[in-house]
N, C-alpha and C. Protein backbone atom coordinates (compact mmCIF):
# COMPACT_ATOMS: atom_id res chain seq x y z
N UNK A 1 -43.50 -0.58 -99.53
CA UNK A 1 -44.59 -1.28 -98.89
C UNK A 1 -44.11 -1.91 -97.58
N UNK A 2 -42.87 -2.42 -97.54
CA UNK A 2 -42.76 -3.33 -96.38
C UNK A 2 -42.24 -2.60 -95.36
N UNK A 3 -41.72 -0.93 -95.95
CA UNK A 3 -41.37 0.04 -95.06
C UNK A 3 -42.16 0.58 -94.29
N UNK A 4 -43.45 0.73 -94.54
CA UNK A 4 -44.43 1.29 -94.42
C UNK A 4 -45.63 0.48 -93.26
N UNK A 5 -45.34 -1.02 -93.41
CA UNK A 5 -45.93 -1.86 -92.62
C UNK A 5 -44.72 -2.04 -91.47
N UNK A 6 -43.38 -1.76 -91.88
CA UNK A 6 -42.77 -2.08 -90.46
C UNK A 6 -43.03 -1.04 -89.39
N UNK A 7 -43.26 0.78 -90.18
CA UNK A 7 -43.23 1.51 -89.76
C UNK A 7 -44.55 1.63 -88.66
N UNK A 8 -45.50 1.21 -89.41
CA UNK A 8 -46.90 0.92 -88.65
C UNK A 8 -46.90 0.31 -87.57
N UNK A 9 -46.26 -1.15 -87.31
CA UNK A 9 -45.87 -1.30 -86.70
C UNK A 9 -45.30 -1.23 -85.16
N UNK A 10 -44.32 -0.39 -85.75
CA UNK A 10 -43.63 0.54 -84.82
C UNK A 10 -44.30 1.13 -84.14
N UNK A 11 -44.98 2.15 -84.56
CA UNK A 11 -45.77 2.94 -84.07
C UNK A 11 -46.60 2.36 -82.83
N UNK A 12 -47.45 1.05 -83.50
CA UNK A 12 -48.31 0.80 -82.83
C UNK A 12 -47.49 -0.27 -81.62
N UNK A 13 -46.69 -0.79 -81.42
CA UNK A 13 -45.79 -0.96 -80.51
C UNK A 13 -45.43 -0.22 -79.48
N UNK A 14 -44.68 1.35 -79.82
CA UNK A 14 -44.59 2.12 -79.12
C UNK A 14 -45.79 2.53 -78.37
N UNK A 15 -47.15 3.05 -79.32
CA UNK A 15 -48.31 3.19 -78.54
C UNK A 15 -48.43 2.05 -77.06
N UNK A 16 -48.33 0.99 -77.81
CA UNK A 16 -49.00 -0.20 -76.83
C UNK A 16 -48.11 -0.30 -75.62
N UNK A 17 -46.65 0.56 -75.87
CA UNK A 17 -46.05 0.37 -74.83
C UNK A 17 -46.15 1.78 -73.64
N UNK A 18 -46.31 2.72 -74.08
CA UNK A 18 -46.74 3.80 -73.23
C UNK A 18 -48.07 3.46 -72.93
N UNK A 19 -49.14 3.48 -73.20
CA UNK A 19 -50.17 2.82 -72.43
C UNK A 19 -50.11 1.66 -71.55
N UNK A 20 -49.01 0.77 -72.02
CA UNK A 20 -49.20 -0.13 -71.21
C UNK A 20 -48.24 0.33 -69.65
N UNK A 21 -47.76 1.60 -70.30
CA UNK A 21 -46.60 1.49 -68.83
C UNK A 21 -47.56 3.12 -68.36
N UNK A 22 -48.62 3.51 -68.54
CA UNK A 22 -49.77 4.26 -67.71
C UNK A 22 -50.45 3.45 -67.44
N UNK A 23 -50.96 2.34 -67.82
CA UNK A 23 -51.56 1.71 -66.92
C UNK A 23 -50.76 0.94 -65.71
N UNK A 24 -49.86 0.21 -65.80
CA UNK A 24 -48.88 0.58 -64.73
C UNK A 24 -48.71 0.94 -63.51
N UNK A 25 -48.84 2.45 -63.88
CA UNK A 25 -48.32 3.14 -62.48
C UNK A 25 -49.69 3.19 -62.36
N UNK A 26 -51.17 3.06 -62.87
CA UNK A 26 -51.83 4.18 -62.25
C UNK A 26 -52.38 2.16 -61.58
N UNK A 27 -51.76 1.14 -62.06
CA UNK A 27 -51.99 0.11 -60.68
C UNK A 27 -51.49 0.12 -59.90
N UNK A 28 -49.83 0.83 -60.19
CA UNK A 28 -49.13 0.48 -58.36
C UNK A 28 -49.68 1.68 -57.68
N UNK A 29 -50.65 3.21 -58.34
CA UNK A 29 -50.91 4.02 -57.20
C UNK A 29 -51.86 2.89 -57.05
N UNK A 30 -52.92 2.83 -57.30
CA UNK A 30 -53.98 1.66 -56.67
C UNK A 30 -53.83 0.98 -55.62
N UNK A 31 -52.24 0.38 -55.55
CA UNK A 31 -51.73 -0.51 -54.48
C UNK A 31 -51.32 0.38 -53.53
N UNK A 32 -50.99 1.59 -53.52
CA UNK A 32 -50.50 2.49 -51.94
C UNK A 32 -48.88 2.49 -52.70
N UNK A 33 -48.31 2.31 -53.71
CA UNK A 33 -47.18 2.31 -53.85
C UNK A 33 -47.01 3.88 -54.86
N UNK A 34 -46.70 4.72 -54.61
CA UNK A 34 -45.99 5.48 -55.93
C UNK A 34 -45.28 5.56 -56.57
N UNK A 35 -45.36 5.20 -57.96
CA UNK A 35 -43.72 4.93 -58.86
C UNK A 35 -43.08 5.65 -58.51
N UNK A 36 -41.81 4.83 -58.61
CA UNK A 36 -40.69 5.99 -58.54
C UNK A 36 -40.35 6.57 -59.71
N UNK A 37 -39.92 7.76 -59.06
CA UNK A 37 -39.60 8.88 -60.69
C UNK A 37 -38.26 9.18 -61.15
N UNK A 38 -37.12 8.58 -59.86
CA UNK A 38 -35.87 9.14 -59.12
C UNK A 38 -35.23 8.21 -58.92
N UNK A 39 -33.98 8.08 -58.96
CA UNK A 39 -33.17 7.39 -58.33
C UNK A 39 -33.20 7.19 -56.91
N UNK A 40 -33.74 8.41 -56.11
CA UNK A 40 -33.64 8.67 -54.29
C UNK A 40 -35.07 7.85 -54.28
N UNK A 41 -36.24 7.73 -54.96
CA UNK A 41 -37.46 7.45 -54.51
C UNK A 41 -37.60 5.89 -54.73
N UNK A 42 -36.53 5.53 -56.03
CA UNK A 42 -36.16 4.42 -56.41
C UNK A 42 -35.89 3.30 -55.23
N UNK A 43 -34.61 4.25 -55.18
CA UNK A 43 -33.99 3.20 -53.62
C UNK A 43 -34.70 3.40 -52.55
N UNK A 44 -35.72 4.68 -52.15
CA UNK A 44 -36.54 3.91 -51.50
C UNK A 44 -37.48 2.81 -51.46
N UNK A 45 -38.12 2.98 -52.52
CA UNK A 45 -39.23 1.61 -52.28
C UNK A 45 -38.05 0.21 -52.20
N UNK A 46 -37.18 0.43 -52.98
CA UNK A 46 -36.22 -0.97 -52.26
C UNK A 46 -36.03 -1.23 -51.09
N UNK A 47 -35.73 0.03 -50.59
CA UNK A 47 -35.18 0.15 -48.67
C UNK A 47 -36.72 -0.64 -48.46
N UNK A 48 -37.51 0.08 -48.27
CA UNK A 48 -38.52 -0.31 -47.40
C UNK A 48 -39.31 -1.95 -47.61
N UNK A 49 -38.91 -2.17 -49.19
CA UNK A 49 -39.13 -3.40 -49.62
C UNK A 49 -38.45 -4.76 -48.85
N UNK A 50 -37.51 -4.14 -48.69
CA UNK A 50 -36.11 -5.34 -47.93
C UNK A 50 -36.77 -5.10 -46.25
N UNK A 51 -37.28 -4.06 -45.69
CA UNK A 51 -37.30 -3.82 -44.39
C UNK A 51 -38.89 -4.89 -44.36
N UNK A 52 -39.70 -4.30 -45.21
CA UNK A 52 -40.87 -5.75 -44.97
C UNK A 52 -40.30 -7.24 -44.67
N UNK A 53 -39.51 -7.36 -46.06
CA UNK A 53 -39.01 -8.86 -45.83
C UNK A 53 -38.29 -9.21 -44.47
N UNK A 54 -37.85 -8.30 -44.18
CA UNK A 54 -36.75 -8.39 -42.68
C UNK A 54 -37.74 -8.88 -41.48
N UNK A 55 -39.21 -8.08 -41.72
CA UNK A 55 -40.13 -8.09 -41.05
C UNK A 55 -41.29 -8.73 -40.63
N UNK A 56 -41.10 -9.29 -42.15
CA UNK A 56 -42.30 -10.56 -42.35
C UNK A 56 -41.77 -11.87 -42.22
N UNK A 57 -42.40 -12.96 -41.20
CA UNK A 57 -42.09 -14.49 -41.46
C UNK A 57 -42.39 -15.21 -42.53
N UNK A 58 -41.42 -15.57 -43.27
CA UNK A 58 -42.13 -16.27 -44.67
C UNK A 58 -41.03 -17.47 -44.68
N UNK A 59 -41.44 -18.40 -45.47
CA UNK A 59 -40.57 -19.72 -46.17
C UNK A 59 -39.32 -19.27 -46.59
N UNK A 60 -38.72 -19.80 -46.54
CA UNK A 60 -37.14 -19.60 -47.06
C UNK A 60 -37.35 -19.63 -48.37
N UNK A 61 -38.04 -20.38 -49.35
CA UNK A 61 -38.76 -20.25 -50.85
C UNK A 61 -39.04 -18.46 -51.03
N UNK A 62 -40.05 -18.66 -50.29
CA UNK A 62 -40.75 -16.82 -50.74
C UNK A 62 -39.19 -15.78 -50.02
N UNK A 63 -38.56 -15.75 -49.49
CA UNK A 63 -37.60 -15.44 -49.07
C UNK A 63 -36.31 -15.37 -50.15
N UNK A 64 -36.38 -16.31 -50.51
CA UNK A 64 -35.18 -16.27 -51.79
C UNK A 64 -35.58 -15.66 -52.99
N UNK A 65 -36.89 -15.74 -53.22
CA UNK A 65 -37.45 -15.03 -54.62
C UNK A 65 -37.58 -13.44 -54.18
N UNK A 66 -37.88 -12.92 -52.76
CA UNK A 66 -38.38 -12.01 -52.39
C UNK A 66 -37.05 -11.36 -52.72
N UNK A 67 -35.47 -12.04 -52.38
CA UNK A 67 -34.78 -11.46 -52.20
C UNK A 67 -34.14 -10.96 -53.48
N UNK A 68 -34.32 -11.53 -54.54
CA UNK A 68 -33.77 -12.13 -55.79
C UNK A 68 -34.58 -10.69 -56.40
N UNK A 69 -35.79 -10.71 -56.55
CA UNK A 69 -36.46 -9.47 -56.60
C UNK A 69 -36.11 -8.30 -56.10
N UNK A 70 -35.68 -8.04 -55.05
CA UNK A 70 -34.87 -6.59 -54.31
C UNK A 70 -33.78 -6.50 -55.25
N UNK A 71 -32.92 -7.61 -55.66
CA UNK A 71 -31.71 -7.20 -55.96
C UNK A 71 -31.85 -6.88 -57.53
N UNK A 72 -33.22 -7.17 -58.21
CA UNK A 72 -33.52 -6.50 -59.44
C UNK A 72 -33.27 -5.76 -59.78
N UNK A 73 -34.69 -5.25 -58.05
CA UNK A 73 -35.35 -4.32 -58.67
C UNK A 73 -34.05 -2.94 -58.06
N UNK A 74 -33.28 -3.42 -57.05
CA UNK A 74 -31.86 -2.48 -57.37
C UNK A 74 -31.30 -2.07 -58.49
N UNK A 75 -31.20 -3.34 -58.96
CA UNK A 75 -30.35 -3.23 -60.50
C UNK A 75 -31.20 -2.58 -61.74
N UNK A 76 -32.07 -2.26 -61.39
CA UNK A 76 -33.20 -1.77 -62.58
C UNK A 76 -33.08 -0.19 -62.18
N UNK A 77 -32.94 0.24 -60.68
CA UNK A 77 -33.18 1.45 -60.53
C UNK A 77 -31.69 2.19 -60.82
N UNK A 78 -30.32 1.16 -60.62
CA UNK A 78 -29.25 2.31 -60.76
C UNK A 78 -29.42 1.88 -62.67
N UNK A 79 -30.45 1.27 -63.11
CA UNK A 79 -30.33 1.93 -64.61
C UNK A 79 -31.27 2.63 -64.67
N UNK A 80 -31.89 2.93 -63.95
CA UNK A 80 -32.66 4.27 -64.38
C UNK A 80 -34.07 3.65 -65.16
N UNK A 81 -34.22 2.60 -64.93
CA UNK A 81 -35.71 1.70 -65.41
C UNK A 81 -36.86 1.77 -63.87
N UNK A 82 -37.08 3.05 -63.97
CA UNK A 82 -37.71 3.34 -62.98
C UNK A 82 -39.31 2.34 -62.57
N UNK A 83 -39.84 2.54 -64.20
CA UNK A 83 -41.23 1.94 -63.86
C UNK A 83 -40.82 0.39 -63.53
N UNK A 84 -39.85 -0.21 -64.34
CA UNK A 84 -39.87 -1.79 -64.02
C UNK A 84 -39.67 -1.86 -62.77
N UNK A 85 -38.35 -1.23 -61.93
CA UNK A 85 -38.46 -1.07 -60.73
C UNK A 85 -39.63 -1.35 -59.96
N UNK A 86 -40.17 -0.18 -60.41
CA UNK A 86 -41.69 -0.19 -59.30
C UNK A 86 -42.64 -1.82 -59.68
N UNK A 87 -42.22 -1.86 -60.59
CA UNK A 87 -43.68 -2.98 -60.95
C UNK A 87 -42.94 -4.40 -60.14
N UNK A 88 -41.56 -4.28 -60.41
CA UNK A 88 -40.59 -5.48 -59.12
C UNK A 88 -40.89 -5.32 -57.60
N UNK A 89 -40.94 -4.32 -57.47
CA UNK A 89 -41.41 -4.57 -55.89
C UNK A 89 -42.91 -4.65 -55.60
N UNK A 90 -43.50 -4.18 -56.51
CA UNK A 90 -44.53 -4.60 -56.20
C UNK A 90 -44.91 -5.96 -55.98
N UNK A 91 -44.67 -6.82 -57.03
CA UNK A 91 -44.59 -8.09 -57.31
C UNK A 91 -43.86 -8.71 -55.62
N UNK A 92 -42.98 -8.16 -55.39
CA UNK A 92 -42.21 -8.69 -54.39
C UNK A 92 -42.98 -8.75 -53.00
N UNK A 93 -43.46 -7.14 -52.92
CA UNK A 93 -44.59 -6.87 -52.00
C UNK A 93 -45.93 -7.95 -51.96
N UNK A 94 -46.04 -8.16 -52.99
CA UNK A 94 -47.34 -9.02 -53.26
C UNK A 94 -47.09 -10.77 -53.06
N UNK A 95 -45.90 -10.97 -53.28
CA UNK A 95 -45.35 -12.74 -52.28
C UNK A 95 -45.41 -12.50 -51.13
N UNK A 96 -45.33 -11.56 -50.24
CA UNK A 96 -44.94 -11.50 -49.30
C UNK A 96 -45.98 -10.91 -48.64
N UNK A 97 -47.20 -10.50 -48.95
CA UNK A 97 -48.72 -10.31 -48.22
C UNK A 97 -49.19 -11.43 -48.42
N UNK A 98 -48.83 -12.19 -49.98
CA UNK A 98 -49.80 -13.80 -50.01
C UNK A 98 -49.22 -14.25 -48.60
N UNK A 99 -47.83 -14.35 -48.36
CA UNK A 99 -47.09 -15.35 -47.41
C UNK A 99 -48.06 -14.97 -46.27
């Protein structure tokens, strides 16, 4: 019995987590961003993520989080956590249009 409810569980966990990571990407296409799928497409949206910040005037506040976020969402892509990646810069992208 209690095998059977952990197993359920499970299941429905896993479900909730692939849906939740298609819905996801199909918000960062929404935003003009395309997940990355790759390590090369990875480090791009970082590159270009850091080149906004370079680009945009913001608070030294949104600046330190912005940056703190790049270096995540780096660290997320040389593991190969592609979608979190994407959903970090987005986030990062998105302090930095509020700013």
């Amino acid at each position: 019995m209690f095998f059977t409810a952990l197993r359920t569980a499970l299941f429905a966990a896993l479900a909730l987590a692939s849906v939740s990571t298609a819905a996801s990407a199909a918000g960062n296409a929404n935003r003009g961003i395309a997940p990355a799928t790759d390590a090369k497409t990875c480090g791009q949206l970082v590159k270009d993520t850091r080149e906004m910040l370079n680009e945009t005037e913001v608070t030294e506040d949104v600046d330190k989080q912005v940056e703190a976020m790049i270096k995540e969402a780096s660290a997320q892509c040389k593991a190969s956590d592609f979608g979190k990646a994407t959903d970090t810069v987005v986030q990062a992208r998105a302090l930095l249009t509020k700013e």
